[in-house]
Protein backbone atom coordinates (compact mmCIF):
# COMPACT_ATOMS: atom_id res chain seq x y z
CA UNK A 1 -36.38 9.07 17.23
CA UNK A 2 -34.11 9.56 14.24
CA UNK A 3 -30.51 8.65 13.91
CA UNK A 4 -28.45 9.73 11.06
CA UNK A 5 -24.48 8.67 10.56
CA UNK A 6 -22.84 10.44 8.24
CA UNK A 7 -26.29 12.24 7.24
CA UNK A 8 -28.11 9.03 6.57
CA UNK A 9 -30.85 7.93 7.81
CA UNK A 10 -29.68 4.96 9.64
CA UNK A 11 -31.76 1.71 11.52
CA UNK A 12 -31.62 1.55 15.04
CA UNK A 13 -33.13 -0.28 17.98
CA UNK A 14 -34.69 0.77 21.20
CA UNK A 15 -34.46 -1.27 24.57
CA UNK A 16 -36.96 0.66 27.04
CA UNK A 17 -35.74 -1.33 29.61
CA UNK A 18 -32.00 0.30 29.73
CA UNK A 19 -32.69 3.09 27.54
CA UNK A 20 -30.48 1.86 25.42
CA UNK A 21 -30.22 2.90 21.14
CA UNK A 22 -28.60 0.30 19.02
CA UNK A 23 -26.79 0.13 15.23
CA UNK A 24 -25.75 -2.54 13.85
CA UNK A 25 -24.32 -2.18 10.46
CA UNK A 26 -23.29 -5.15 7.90
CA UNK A 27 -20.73 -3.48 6.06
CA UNK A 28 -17.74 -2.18 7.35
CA UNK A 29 -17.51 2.20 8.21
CA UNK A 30 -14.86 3.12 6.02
CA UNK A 31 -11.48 4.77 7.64
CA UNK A 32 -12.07 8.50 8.67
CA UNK A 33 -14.09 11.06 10.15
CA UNK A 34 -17.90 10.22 10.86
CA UNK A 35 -20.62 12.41 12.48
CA UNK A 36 -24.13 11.03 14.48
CA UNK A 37 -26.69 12.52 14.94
CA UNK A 38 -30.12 11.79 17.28
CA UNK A 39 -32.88 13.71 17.01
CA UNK A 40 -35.89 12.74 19.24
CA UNK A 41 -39.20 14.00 19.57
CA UNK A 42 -41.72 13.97 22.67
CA UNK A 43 -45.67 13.38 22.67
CA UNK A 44 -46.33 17.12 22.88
CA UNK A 45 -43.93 17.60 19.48
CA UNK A 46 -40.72 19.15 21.49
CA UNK A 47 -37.77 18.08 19.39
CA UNK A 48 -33.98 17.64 20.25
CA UNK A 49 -31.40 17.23 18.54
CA UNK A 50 -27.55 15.93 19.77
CA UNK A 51 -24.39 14.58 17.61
CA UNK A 52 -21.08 14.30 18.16
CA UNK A 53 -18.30 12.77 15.46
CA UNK A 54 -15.17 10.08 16.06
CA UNK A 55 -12.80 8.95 13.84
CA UNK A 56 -11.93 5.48 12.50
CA UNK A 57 -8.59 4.56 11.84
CA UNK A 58 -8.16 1.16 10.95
CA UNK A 59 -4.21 0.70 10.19
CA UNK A 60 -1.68 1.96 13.25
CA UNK A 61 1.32 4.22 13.32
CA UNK A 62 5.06 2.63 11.51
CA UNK A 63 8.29 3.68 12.66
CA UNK A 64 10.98 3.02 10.16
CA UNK A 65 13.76 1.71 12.19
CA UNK A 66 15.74 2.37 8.56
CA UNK A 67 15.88 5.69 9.52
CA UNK A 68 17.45 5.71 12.73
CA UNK A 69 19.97 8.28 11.93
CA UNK A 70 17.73 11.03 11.68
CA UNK A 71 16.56 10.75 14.57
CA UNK A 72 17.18 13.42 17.58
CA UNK A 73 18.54 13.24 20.28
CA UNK A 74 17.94 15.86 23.37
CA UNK A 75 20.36 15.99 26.54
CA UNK A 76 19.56 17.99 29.56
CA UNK A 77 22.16 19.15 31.65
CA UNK A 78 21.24 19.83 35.24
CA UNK A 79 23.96 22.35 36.97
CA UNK A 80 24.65 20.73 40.95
């Protein structure tokens, strides 16, 4: 089994008993989009292959309550 993040080779770490794969990484993943990818490979040499990305965002959304004025505002009137 290979794992890749980002196209790097990356360590990982196998518990049989859950089937669970592990990284652990020392330095931080820096703020955007990253791609894995596992590729595994069987005793009779069928490979497969599966990835998937997700994004790291580290700092949040602002609102600038300075700015208050520019701002809109919708009303819905609803005939009786």
């Amino acid at each position: 089994m290979v794992a890749k993040l980002d196209g790097s080779v990356v360590p990982t770490s196998f518990d049989s008993a859950t089937g669970t794969i592990s990284y652990s990484t020392t330095t931080p993943i820096a703020d955007g989009v990253h791609t894995v990818q596992i590729t595994a490979e069987d005793m009779a040499g069928n490979r497969t292959s599966y990835s998937w990305s997700y994004t790291i965002l580290t700092s949040g959304p602002t609102l600038d309550l300075d700015k208050k004025d520019q701002m809109l505002t919708t009303i819905f009137l609803i005939p009786f």
